[in-house]
Protein backbone atom coordinates (compact mmCIF):
# COMPACT_ATOMS: atom_id res chain seq x y z
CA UNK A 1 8.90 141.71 -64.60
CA UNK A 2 10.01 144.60 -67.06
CA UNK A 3 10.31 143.89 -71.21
CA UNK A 4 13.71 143.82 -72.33
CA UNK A 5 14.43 145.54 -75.61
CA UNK A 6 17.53 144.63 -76.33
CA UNK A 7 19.34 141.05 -76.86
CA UNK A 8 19.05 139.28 -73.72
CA UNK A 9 23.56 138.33 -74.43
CA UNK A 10 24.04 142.60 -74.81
CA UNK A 11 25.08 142.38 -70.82
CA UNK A 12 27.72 144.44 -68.88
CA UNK A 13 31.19 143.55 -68.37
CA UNK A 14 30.77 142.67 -64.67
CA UNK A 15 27.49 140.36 -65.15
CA UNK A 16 29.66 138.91 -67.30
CA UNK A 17 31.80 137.92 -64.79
CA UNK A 18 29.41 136.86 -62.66
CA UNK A 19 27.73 134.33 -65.16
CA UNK A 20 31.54 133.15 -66.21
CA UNK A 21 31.69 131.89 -62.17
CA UNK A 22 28.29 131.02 -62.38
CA UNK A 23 29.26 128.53 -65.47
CA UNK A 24 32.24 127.38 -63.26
CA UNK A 25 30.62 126.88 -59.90
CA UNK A 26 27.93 124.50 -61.52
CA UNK A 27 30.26 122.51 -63.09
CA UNK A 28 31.06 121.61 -59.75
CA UNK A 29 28.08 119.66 -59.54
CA UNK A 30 28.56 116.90 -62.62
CA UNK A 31 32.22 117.28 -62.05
CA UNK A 32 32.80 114.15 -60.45
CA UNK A 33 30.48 111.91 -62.26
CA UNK A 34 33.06 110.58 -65.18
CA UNK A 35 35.47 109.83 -62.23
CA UNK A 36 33.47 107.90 -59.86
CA UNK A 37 34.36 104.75 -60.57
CA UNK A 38 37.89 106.00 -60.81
CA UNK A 39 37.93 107.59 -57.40
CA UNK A 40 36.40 104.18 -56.06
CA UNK A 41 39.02 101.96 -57.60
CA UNK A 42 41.68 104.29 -57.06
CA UNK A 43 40.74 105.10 -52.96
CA UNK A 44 38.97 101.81 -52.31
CA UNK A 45 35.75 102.84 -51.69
CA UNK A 46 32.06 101.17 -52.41
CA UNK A 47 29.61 103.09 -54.48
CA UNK A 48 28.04 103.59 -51.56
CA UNK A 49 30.93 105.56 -50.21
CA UNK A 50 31.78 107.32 -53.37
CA UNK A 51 28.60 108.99 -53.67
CA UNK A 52 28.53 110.49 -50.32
CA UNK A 53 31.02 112.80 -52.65
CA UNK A 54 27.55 114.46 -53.63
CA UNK A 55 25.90 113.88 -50.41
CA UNK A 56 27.97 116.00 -48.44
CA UNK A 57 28.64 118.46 -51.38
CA UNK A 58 24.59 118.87 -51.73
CA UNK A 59 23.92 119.03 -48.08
CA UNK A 60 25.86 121.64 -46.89
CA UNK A 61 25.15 123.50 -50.08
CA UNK A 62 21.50 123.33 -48.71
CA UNK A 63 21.60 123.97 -45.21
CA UNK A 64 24.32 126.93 -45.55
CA UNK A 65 21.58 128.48 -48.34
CA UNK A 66 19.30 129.14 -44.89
CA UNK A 67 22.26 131.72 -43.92
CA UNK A 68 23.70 133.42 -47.06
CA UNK A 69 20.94 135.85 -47.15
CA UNK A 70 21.48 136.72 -43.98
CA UNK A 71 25.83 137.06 -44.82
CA UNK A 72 25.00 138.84 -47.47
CA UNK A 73 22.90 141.71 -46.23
CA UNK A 74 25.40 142.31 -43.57
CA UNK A 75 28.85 142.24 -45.77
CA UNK A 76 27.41 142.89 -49.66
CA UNK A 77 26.71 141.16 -52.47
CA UNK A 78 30.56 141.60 -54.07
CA UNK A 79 32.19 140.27 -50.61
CA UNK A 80 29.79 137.08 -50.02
CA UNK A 81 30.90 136.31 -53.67
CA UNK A 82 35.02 136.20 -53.31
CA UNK A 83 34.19 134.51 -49.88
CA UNK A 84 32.34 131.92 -51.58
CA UNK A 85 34.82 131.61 -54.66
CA UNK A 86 37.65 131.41 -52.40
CA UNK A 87 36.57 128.77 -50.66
CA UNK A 88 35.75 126.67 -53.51
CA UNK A 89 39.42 127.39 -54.45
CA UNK A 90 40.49 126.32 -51.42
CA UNK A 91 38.34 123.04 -50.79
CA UNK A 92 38.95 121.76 -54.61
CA UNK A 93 42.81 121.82 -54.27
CA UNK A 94 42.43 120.12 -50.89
CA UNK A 95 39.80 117.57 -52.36
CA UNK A 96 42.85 117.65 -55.90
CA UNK A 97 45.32 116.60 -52.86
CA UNK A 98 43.55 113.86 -50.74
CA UNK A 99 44.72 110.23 -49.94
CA UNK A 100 41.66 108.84 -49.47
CA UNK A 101 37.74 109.05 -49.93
CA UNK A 102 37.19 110.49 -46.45
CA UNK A 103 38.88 113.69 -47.00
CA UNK A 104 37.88 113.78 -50.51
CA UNK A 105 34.03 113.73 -48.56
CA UNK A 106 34.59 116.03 -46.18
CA UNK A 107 36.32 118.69 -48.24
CA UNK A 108 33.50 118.37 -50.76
CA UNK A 109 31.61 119.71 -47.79
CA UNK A 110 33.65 122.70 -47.58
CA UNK A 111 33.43 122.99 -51.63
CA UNK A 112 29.39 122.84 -50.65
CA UNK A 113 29.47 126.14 -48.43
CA UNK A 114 31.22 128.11 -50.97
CA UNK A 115 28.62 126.92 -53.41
CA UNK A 116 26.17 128.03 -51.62
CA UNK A 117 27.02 131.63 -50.60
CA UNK A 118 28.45 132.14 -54.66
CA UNK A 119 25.32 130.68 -56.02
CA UNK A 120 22.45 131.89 -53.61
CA UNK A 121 24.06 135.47 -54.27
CA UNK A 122 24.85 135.18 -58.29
CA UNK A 123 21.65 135.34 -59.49
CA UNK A 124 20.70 138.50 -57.49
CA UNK A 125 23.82 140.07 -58.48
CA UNK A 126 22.77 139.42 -62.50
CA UNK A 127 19.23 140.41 -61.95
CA UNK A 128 20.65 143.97 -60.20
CA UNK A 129 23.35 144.28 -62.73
CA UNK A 130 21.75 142.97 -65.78
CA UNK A 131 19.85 145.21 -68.40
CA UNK A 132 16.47 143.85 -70.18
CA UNK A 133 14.94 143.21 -66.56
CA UNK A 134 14.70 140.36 -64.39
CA UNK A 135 13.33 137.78 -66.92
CA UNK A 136 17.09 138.63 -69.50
CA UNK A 137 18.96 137.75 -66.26
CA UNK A 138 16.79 134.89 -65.51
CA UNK A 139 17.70 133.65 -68.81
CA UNK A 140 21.41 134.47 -68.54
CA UNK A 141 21.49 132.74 -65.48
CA UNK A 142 20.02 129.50 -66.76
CA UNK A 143 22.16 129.46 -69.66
CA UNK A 144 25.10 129.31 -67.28
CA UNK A 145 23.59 126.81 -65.24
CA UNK A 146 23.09 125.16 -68.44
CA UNK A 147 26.42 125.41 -70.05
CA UNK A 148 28.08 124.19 -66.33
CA UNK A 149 26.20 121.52 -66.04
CA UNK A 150 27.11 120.66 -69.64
CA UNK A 151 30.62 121.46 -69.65
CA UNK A 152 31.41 119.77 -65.96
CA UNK A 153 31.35 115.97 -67.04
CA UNK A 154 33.15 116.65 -70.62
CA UNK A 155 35.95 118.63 -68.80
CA UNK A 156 35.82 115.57 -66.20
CA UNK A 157 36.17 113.19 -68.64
CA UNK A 158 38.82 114.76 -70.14
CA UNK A 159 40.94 115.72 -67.39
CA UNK A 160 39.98 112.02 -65.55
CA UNK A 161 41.65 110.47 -68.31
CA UNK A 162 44.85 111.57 -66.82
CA UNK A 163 43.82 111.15 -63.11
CA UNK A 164 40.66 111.26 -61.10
CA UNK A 165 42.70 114.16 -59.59
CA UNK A 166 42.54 116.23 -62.80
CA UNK A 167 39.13 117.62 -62.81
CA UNK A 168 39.61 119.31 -59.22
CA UNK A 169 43.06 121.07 -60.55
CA UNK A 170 40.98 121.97 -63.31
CA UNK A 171 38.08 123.57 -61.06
CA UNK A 172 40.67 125.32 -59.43
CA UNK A 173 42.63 127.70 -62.43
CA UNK A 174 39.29 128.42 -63.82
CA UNK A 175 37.43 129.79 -60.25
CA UNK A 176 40.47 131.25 -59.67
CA UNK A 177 39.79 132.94 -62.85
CA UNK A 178 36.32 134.02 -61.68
CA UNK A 179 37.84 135.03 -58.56
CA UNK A 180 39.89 138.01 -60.68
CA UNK A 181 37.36 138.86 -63.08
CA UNK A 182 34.63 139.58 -59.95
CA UNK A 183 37.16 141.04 -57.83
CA UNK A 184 38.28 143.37 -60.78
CA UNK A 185 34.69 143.77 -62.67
CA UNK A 186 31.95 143.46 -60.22
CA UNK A 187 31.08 147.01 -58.16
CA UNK A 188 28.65 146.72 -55.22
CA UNK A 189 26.00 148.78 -54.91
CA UNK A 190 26.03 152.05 -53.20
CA UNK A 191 23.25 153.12 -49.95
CA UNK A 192 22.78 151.67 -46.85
CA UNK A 193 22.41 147.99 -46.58
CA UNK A 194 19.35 146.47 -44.98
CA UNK A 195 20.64 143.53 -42.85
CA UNK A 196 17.86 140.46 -43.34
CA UNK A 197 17.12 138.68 -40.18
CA UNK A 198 18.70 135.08 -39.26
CA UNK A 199 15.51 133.92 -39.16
CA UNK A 200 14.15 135.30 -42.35
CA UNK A 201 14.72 131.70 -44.58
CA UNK A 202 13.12 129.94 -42.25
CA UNK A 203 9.81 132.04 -41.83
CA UNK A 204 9.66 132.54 -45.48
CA UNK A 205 9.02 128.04 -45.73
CA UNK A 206 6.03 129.41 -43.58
CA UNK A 207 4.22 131.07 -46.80
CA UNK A 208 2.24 127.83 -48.30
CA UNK A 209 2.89 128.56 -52.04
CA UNK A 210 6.72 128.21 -51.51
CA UNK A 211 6.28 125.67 -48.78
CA UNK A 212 4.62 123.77 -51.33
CA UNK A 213 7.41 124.38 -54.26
CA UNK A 214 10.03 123.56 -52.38
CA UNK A 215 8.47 119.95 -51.26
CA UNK A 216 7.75 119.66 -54.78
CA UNK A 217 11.23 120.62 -55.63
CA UNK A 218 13.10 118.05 -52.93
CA UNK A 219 11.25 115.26 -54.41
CA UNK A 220 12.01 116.29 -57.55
CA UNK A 221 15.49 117.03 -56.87
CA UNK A 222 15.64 113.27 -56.09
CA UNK A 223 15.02 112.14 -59.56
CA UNK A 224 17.29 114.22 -61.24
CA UNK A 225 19.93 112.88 -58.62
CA UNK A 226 19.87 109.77 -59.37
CA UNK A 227 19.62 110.53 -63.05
CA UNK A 228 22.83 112.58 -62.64
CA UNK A 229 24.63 110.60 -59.76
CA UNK A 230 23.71 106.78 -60.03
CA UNK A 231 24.22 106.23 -64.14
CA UNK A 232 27.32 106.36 -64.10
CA UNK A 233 27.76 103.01 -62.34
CA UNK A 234 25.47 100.97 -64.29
CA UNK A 235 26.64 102.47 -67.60
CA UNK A 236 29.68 100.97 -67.44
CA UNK A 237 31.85 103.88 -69.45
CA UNK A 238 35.27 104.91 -68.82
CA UNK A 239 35.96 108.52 -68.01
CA UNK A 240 35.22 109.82 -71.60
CA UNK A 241 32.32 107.58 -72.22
CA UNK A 242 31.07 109.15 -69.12
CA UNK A 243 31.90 112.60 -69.47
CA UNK A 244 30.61 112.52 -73.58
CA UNK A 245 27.16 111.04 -72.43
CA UNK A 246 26.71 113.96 -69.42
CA UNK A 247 28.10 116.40 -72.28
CA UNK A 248 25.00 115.71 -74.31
CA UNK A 249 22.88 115.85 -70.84
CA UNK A 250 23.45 118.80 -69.98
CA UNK A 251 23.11 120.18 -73.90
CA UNK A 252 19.62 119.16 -73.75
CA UNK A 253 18.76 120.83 -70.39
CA UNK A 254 20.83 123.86 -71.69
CA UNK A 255 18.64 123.95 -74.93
CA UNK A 256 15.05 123.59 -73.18
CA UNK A 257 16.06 126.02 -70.17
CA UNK A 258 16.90 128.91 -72.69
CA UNK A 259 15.02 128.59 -75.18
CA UNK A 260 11.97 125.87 -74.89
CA UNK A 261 11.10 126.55 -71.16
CA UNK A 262 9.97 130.43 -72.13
CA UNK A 263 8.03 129.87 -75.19
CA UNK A 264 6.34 126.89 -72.83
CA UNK A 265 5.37 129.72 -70.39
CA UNK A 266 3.88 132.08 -72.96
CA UNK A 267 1.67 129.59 -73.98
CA UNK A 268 0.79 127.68 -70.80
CA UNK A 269 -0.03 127.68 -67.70
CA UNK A 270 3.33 126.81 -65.07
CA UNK A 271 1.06 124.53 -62.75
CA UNK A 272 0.35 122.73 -66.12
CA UNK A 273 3.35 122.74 -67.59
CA UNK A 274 5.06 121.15 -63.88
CA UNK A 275 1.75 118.38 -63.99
CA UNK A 276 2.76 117.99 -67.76
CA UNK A 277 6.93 117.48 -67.32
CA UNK A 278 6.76 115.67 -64.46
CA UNK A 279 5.04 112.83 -65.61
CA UNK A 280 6.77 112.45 -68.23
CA UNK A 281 10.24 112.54 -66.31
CA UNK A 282 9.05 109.85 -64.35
CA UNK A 283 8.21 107.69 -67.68
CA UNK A 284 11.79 107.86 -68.62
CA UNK A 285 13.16 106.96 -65.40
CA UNK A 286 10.82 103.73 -65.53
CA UNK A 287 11.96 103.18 -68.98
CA UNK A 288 15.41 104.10 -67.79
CA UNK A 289 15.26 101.26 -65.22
CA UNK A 290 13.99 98.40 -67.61
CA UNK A 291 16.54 99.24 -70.30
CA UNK A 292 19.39 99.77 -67.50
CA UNK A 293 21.45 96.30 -68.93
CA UNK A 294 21.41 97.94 -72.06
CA UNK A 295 24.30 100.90 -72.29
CA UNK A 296 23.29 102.78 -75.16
CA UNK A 297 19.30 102.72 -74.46
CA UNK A 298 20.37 103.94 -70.91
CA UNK A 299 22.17 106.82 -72.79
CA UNK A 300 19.08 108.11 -75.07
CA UNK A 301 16.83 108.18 -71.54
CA UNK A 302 19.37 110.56 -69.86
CA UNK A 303 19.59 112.72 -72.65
CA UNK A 304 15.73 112.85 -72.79
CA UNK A 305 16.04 113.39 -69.20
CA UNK A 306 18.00 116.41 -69.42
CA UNK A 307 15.40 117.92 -71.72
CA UNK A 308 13.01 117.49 -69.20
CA UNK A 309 14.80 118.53 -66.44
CA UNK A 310 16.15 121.71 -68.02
CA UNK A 311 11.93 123.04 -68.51
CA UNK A 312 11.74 121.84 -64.97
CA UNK A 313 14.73 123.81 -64.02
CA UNK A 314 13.55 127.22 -65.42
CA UNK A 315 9.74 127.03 -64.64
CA UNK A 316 10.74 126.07 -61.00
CA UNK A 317 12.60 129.50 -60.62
CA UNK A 318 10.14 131.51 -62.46
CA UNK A 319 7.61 129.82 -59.52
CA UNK A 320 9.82 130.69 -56.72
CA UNK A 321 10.46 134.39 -57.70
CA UNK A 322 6.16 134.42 -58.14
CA UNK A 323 5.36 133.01 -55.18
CA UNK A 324 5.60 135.22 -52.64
CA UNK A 325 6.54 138.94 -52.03
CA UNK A 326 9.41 138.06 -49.79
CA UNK A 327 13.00 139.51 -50.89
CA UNK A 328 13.90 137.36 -53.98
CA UNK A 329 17.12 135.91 -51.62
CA UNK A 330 15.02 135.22 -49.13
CA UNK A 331 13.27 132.55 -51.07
CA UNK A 332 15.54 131.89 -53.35
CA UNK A 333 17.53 130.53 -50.09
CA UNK A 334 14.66 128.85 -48.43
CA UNK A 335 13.36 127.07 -51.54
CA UNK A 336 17.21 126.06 -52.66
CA UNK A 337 17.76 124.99 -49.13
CA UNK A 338 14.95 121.95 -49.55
CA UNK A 339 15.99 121.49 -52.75
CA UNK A 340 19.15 120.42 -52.28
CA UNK A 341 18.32 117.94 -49.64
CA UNK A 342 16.42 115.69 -51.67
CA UNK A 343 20.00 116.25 -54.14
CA UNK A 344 21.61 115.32 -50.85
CA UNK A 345 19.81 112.00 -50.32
CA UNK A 346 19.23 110.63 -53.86
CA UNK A 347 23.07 109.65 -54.52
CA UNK A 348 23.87 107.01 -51.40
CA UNK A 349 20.01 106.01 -51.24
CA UNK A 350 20.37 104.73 -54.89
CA UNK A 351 23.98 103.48 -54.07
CA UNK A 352 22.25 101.02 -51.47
CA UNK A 353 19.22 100.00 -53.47
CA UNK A 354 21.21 98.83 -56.17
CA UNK A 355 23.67 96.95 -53.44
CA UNK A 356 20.62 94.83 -51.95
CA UNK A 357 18.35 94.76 -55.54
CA UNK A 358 19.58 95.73 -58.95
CA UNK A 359 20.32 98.26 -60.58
CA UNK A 360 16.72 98.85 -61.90
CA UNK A 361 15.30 99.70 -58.53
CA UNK A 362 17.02 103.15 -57.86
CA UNK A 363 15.60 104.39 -61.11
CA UNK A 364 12.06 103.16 -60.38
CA UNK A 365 12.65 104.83 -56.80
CA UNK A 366 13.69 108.36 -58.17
CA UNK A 367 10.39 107.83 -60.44
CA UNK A 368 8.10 107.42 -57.89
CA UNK A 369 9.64 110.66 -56.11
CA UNK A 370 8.83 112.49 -59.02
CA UNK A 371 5.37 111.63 -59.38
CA UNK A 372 5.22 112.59 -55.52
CA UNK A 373 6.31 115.67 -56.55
CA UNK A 374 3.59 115.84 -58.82
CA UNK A 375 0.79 114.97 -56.58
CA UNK A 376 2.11 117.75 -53.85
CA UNK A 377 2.13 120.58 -56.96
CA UNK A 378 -1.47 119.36 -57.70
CA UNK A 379 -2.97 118.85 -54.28
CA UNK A 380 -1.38 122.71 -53.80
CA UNK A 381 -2.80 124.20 -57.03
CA UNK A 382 -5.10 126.53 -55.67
CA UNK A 383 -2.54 127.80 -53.23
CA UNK A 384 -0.59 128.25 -56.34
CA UNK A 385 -3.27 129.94 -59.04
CA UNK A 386 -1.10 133.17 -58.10
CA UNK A 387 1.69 132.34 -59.79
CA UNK A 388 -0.04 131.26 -62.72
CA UNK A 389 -1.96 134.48 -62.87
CA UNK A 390 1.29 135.96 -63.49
CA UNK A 391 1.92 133.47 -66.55
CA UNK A 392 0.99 135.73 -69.17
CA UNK A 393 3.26 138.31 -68.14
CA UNK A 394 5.93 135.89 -67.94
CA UNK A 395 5.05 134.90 -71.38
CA UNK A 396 5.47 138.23 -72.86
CA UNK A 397 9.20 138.83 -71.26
CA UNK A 398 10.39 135.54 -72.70
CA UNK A 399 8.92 136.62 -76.67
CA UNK A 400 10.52 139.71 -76.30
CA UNK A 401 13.60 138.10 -75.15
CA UNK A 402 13.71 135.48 -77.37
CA UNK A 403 12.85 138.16 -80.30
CA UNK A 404 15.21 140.51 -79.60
CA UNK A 405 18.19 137.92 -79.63
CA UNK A 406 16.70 136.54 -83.08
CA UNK A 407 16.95 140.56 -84.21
């Protein structure tokens, strides 16, 4: 990865754009989670039911990832992004219209596949387009992943207030938005495209080190699920409450993505730093679980959560682009495709544990698949000593980075 020497925000107009949509298209994913309970009193659904809003969203968000490599090498990195933008247009006015919480499920599924072929092609656009190398754009691109995540429950809460409606109205002005700015800003690149074969995503889960990360990353995946999924239920919050706690969630995962996260991998190790985090996620789930009766203890272990998750977040990606010498989409795609499964199950399988137990058993469950993503990082570590030989380097890009925006 090449030093940057300028400030890592010093970007042009259409990565920009690109990282606005970004922002957008991950508010998607804590969108729903002030409205919930809403949606479920409003449509008559269980929990169980309501959930499956991220199931299907997170599923077909994963399994489409195994393709949009393969789209996108055949019709360009500017025309996989509209198509995906479009569609998320499209799907979020449907889900904004929908009498009940079937449709509201099954567009979400359609809101899914433009998700995937936006996102799975958004960070390779910044990284192209970006200047101060591939570690600036991995940066940029975390901040917007960041600042979505943040953003998606406040704006949630704030539109739910009106109707559970409002937030999918909402998604739709501002992607149309991003629509315009990358349809007016973003240039593809000239040359001859080299079309990447269908079967690329799924040979690339062959190679052991990202086999291994992306296990590590579905089980994983699960606990910050149910972190981000379940809560709401057991907190007890209207909309607001809700989309305020989330708001300071996704802050903290913001904050250690950007800025913690990089200084951590100057200084350590990313196989330690994963053993390290990990463990520590799963503490505050546990503790998250025992304290679950009690609203505003619940509320200080998801915000410690999100600081967790957001080093987890950025050291994951650094791993992935390390771990092999495949094409950066291809396993981007193959590693987000896993990844998103374990999203895909976490959300009903909590749902139902806390049906037939209490509502202390999903977060002891979504523990224990974090420490199982621990133990697969750790019985893989020598399969992974490559990526940490590339630590140093790492740690060097993300001074500079962090020194030139302090300059």
């Amino acid at each position: 990865m090449s030093t940057t020497t300028g400030s890592v925000w010093r970007q042009p107009a259409q990565v920009w754009a690109v990282a606005f949509a970004c922002v957008v298209a991950f508010m998607g994913i804590g969108l729903v989670d002030p409205i919930l309970p809403a949606i479920a009193e409003s449509l008559k659904a269980t929990p169980v039911e309501t959930e499956l809003l991220f199931t299907s969203y997170l599923l077909v968000t994963g399994l489409a990832m195994l393709i949009t490599s393969w789209v996108s090498s055949r019709i360009g990195a500017k025309a996989t992004l509209l198509t995906g933008l479009g569609l998320i247009v499209v799907f979020a006015l449907l889900c904004a219209t929908s009498g009940s919480v079937e449709a509201v499920i099954g567009f979400r599924a359609g809101w899914g596949l433009g998700n995937a072929l936006f996102i799975s092609t958004a960070l390779a656009s910044i990284v192209g387009a970006a200047s101060g190398g591939s570690a600036a754009a991995i940066v940029l691109y975390e901040a917007a992943l960041g600042l979505g995540i943040a953003v998606g429950p406040l704006l949630g809460g704030l539109l739910g207030e009106v109707s559970w409606r409002g937030p999918f109205f909402g998604v739709v002005v501002l992607m149309a938005i991003g629509f315009i700015a990358v349809l007016t800003l973003v240039r593809d690149k000239g040359g001859k495209r080299e079309p990447v074969p269908f079967s690329a995503p799924f040979t690339a889960l062959g190679r052991p080190a990202l086999a291994i990360l992306a296990v590590a990353a579905l089980f994983y995946n699960i606990g910050f699920f149910v972190l981000l999924a379940f809560s709401p239920f057991p907190l007890g919050f209207g909309a607001m409450g809700i989309g305020f706690t989330f708001f300071g969630w996704g802050v903290a995962l913001a904050v250690t993505s950007v800025w913690v996260a990089p200084v951590l991998m100057r200084r350590m190790r990313r196989t330690t730093i994963i053993l390290t985090v990990l463990p520590l996620l799963a503490i505050d789930l546990v503790v998250a679980g025992l304290v679950v009766a009690d609203a505003m203890w619940l509320v200080v272990c998801i915000i410690v959560g999100g600081l967790l998750l957001g080093i987890m977040n950025t050291v994951l990606t650094e791993a992935v682009m390390e771990a092999t010498d495949l094409p950066r989409s291809v396993a981007s795609s193959s590693y987000s495709a896993v990844r998103f499964l374990g999203g895909a199950a976490a959300p009903p399988l909590a749902a139902l544990l806390w049906h037939h137990y209490n509502a202390t058993v999903p977060y002891l469950f979504a523990a224990a698949s974090v420490l199982l993503a621990a133990l697969t990082v750790l019985l893989g570590r020598k399969v992974l000593a490559h990526i940490d030989d590339e630590s140093e380097g790492a740690g060097e890009d993300a001074e500079a980075i962090l020194v030139g925006d302090a300059a």
